[in-house]
Protein backbone atom coordinates (compact mmCIF):
# COMPACT_ATOMS: atom_id res chain seq x y z
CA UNK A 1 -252.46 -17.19 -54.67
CA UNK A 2 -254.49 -14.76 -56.32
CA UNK A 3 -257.95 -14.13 -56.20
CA UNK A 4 -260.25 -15.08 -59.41
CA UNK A 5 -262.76 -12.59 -60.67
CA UNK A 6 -266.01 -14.41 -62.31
CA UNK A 7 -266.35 -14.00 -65.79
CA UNK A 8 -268.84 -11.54 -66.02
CA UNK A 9 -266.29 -9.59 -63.64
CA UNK A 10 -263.34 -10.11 -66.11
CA UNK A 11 -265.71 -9.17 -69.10
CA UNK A 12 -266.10 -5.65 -67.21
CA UNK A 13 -262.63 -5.53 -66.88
CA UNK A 14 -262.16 -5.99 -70.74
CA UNK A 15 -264.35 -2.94 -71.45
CA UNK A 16 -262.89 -0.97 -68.80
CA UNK A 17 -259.73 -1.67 -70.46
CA UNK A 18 -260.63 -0.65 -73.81
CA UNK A 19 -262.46 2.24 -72.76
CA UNK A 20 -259.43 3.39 -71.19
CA UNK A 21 -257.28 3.11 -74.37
CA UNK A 22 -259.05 4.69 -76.41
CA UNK A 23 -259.35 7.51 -73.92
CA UNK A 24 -255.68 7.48 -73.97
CA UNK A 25 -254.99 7.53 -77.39
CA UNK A 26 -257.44 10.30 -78.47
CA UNK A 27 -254.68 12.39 -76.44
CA UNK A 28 -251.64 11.38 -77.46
CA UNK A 29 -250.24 8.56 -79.58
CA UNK A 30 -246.75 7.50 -79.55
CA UNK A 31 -244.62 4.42 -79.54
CA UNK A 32 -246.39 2.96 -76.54
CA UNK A 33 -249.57 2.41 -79.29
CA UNK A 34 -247.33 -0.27 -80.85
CA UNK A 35 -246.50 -2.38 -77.71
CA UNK A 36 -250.35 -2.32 -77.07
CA UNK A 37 -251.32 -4.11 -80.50
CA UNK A 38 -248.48 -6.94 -79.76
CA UNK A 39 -248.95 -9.80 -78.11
CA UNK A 40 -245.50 -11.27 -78.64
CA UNK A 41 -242.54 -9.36 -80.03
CA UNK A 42 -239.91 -11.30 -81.19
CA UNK A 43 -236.38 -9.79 -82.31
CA UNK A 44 -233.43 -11.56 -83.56
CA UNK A 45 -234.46 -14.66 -82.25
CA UNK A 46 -232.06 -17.84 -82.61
CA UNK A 47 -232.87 -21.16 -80.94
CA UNK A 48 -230.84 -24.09 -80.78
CA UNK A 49 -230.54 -28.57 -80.16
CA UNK A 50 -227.29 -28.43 -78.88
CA UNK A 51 -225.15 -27.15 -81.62
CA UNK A 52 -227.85 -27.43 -84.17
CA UNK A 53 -229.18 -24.05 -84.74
CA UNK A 54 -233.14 -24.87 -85.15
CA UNK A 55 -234.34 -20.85 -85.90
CA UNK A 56 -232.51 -18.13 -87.48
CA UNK A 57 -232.72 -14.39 -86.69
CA UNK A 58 -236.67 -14.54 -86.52
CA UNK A 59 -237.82 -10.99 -86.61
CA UNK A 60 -241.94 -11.36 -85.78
CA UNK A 61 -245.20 -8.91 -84.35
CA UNK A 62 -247.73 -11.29 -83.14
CA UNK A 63 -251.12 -8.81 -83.09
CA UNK A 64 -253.30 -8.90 -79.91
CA UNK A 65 -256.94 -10.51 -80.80
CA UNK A 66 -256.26 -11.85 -83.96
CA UNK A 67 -255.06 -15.49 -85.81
CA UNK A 68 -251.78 -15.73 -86.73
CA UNK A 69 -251.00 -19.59 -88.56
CA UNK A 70 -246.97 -20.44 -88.96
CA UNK A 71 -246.90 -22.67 -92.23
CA UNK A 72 -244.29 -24.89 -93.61
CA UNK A 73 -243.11 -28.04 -94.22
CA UNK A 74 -242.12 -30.28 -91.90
CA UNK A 75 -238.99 -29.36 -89.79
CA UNK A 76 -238.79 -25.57 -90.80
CA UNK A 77 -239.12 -24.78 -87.28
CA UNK A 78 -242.79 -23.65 -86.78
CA UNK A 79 -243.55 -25.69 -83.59
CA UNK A 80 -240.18 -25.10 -82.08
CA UNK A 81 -240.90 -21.32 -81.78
CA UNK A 82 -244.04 -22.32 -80.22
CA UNK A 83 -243.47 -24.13 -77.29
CA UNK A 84 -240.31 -20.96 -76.77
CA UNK A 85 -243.63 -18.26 -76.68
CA UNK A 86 -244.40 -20.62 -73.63
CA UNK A 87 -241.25 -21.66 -72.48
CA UNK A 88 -241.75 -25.49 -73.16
CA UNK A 89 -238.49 -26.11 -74.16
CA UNK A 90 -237.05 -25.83 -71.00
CA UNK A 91 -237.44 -29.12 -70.65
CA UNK A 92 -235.34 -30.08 -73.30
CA UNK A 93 -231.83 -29.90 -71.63
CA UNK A 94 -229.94 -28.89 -74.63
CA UNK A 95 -232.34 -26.33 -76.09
CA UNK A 96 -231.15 -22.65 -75.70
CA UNK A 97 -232.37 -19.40 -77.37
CA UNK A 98 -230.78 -15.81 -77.70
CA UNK A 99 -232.18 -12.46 -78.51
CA UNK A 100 -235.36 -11.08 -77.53
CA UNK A 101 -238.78 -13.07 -77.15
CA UNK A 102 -241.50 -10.59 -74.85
CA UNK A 103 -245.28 -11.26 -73.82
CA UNK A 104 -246.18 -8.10 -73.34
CA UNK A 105 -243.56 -6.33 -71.56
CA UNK A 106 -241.54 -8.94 -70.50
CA UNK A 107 -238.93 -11.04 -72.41
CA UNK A 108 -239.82 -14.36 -71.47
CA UNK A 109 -236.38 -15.52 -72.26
CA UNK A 110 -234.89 -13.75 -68.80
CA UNK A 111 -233.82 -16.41 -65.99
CA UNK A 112 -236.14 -14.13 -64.04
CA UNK A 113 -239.71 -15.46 -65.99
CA UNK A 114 -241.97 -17.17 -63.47
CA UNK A 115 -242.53 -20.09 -65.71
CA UNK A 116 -245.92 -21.18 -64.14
CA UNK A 117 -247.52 -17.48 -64.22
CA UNK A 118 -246.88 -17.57 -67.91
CA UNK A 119 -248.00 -20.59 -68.66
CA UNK A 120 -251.37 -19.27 -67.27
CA UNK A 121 -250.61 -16.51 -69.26
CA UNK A 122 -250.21 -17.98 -72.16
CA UNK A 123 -251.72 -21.57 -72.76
CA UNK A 124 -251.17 -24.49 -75.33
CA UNK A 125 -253.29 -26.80 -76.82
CA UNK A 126 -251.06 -29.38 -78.24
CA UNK A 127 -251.88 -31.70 -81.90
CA UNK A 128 -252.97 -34.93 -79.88
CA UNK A 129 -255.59 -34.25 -77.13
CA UNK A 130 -254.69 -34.87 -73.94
CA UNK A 131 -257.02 -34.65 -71.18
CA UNK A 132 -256.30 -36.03 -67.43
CA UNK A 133 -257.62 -38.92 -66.53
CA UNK A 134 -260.49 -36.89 -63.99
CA UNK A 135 -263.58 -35.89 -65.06
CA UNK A 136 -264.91 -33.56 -67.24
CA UNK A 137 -265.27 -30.81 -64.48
CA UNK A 138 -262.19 -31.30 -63.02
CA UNK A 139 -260.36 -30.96 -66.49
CA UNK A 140 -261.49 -27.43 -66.77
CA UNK A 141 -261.07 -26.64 -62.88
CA UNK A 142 -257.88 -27.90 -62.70
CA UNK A 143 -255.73 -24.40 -63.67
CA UNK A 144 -258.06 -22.66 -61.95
CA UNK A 145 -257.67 -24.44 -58.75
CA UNK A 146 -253.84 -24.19 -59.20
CA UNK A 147 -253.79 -20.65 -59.99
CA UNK A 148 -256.32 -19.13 -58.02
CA UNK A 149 -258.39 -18.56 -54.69
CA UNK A 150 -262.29 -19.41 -55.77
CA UNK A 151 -265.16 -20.41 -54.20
CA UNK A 152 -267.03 -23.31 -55.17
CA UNK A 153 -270.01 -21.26 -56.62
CA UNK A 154 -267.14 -19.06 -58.41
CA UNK A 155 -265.90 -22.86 -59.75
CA UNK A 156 -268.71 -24.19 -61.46
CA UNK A 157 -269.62 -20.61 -62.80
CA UNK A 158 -266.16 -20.51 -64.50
CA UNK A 159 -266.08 -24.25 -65.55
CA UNK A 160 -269.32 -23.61 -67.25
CA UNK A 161 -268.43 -20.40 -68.56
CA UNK A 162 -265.36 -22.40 -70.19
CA UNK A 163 -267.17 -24.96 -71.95
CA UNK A 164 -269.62 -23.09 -73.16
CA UNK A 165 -266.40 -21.26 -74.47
CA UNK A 166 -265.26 -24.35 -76.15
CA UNK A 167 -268.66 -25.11 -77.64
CA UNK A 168 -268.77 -28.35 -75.86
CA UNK A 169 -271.06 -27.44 -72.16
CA UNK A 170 -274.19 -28.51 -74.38
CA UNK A 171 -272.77 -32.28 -74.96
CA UNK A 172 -271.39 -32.92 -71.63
CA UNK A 173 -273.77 -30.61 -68.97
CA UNK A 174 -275.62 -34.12 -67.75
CA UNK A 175 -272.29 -35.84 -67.52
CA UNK A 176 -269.29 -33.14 -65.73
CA UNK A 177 -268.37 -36.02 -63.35
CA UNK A 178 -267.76 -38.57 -65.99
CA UNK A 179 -264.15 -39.55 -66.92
CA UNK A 180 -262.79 -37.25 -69.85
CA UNK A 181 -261.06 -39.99 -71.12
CA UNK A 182 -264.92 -41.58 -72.58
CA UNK A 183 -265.31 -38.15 -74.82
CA UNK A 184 -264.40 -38.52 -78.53
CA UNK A 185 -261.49 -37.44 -80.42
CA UNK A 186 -262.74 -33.93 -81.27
CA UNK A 187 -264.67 -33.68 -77.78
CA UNK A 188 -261.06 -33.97 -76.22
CA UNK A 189 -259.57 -31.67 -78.32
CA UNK A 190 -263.05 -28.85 -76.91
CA UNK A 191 -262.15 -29.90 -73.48
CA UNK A 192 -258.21 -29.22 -73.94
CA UNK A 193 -259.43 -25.75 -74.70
CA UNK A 194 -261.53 -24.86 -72.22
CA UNK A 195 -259.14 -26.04 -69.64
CA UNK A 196 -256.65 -23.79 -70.95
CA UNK A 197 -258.80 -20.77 -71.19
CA UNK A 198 -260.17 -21.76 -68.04
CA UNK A 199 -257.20 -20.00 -66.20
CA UNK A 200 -257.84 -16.65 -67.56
CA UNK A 201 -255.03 -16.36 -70.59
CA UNK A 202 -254.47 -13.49 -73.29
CA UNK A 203 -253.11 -15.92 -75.47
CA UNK A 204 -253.55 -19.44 -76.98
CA UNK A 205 -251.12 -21.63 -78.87
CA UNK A 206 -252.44 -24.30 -81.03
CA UNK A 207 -249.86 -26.99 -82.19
CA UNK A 208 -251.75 -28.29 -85.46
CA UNK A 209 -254.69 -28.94 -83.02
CA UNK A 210 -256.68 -30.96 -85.98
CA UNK A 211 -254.55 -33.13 -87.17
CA UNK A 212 -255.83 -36.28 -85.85
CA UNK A 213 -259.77 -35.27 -86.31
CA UNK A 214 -262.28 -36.59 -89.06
CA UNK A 215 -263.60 -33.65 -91.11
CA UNK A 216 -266.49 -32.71 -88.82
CA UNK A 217 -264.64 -32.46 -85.49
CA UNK A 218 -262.24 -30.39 -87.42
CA UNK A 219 -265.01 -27.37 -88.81
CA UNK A 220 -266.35 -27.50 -85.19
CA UNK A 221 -262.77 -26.70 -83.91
CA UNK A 222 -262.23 -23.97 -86.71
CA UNK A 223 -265.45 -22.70 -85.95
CA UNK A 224 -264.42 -22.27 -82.47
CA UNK A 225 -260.80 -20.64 -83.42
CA UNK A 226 -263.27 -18.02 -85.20
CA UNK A 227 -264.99 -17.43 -82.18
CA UNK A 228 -262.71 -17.40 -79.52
CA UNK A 229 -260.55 -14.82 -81.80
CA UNK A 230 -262.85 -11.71 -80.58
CA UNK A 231 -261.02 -12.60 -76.59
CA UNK A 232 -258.14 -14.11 -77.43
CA UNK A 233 -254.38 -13.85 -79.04
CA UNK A 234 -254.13 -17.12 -80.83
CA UNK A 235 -251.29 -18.35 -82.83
CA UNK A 236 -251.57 -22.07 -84.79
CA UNK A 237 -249.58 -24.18 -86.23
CA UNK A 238 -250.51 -26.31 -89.51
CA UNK A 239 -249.73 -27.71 -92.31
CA UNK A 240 -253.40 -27.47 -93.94
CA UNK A 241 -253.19 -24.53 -96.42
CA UNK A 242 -257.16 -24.10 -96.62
CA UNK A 243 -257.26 -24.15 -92.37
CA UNK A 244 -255.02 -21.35 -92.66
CA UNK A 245 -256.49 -19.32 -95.50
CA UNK A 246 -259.66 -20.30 -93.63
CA UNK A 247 -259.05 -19.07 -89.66
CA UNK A 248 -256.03 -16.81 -89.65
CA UNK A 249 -255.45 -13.29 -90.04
CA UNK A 250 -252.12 -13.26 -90.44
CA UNK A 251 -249.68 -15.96 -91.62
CA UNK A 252 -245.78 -16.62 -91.67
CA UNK A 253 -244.22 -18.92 -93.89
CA UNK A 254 -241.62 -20.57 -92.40
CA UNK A 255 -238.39 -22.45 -94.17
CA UNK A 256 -235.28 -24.03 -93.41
CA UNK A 257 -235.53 -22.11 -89.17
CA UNK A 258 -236.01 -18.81 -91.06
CA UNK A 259 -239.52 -16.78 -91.68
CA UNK A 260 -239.40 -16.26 -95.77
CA UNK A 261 -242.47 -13.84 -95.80
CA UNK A 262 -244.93 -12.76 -93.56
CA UNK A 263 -248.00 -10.79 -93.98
CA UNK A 264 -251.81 -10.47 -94.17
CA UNK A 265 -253.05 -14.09 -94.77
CA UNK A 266 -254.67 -12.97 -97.98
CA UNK A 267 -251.93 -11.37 -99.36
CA UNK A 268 -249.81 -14.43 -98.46
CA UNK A 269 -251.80 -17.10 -100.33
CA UNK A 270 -252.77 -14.76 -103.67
CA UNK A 271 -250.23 -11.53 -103.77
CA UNK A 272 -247.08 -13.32 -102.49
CA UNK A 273 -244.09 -11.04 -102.32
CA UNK A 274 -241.58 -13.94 -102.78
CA UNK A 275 -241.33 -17.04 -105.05
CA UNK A 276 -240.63 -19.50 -102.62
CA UNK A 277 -244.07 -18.63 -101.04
CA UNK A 278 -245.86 -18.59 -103.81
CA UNK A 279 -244.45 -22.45 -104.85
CA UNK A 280 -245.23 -23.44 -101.30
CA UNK A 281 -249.34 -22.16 -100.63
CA UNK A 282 -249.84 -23.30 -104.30
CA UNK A 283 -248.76 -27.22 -103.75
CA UNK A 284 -245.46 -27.17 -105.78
CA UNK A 285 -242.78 -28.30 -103.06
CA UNK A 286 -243.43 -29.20 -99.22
């Protein structure tokens, strides 16, 4: 069990970090620079149901620290690539994958991946919110707890820390001991974010993570997406073409299990490079 620095500790760590990149780069740069800017690497990437071949040869960067939304219509395979960045489909008995799918270093899709250390690794937030049925604090200590050695000072430092993350320690500070379950739709949704951040992750997957929230509770969660975009890797999924002009920096249009174009999310939705794209962001198919 490993022992949890506080956040101010892991914010130290982040410049240290950076500092010594850019050290390292202002003396040489070679291929290594690449690997550095990519959160996931994915290479010839097939995943299938059973016989039913679900993605086809999906060659795709995923940049460190920025937005990256997978459009499409429904079925085109956007979520199914998800929950394979995370390994969720392993518990889908039939679901198998070939080729190359790496966090970091590491392809993920080796027998050897410690499932549970890249879950923390790499966290989900899933379209319907589902918190435990605990309260509030023990929600967002709940990874942490699992994962880590902390003290109970160290705790409530990082559960606060988390929801103030998630924009939602102002509405529930008087009430951490309350069932989650009495929070509204969009509060949920917050609280489903800070506990996965809560565990210390360099990435975030979003599966359409508004989709069931009224207007407002939706801005507040884009808002957050915005913010949480300067620490995190976060890839969504959606079918909202103005949430993903609005939040990403990158999108991928997806089609039929393949990727049909990929690319800056501006130059996606007004200087597509294919027609299919083009009829899709603009409303004429899907």
């Amino acid at each position: 069990m490993q022992k949890l620095a506080t956040p101010s500790n892991r914010a130290q760590g982040r410049s240290l970090s950076k500092s010594t990149k850019y050290q390292a780069s202002t003396a040489t740069i070679d291929s290594s620079s690449e690997s550095m800017m990519t959160a996931i690497d994915i290479a010839n990437f097939n995943a299938f149901y059973g016989t039913f071949q679900a993605l086809h040869d999906l060659n795709l960067k995923i940049p460190r620290q920025q937005v990256t939304a997978f459009i499409g219509p429904s079925g085109c395979g956007k979520s199914t690539l998800l929950k394979w960045c995370n390994r969720m489909n392993d518990i889908v008995p039939i679901a198998h994958a070939t080729g190359s799918l790496k966090v970091g270093d590491r392809n993920i899709l080796s027998r050897n991946t410690d499932v549970v250390d890249l879950r923390r690794q790499v966290g989900m937030v899933f379209q319907k919110a589902n918190p435990f049925p605990k309260s509030i604090f023990d929600n967002v200590a709940y990874g942490a707890r699992l994962h880590y050695k902390i003290s109970r000072s160290e705790l409530y430092e990082l559960v606060e820390w988390s929801l103030k993350k998630a924009a939602l320690w102002d509405e529930v500070k008087d009430r951490l001991k309350s069932s989650a379950l009495g929070l509204s739709g969009g509060q949920q949704q917050r609280l489903c974010i800070a506990r996965a951040i809560a565990t210390g992750p360099e990435i975030l997957l979003m599966d359409e993570p508004c989709s069931a929230l009224d207007p407002a509770s939706t801005a507040r969660i884009e808002d957050l997406i915005f913010e949480l975009r300067r620490q995190f890797t976060i890839v969504i999924v959606t079918h909202n073409m103005q949430q993903a002009a609005r939040c990403s920096d990158r999108t991928a249009f997806f089609f039929e299990g393949k990727i049909v174009e990929e690319g800056a999310t501006e130059d996606v939705f007004t200087r597509p490079q294919k027609q299919q794209t083009e009829d899709y962001v603009t409303g004429k198919f899907g």
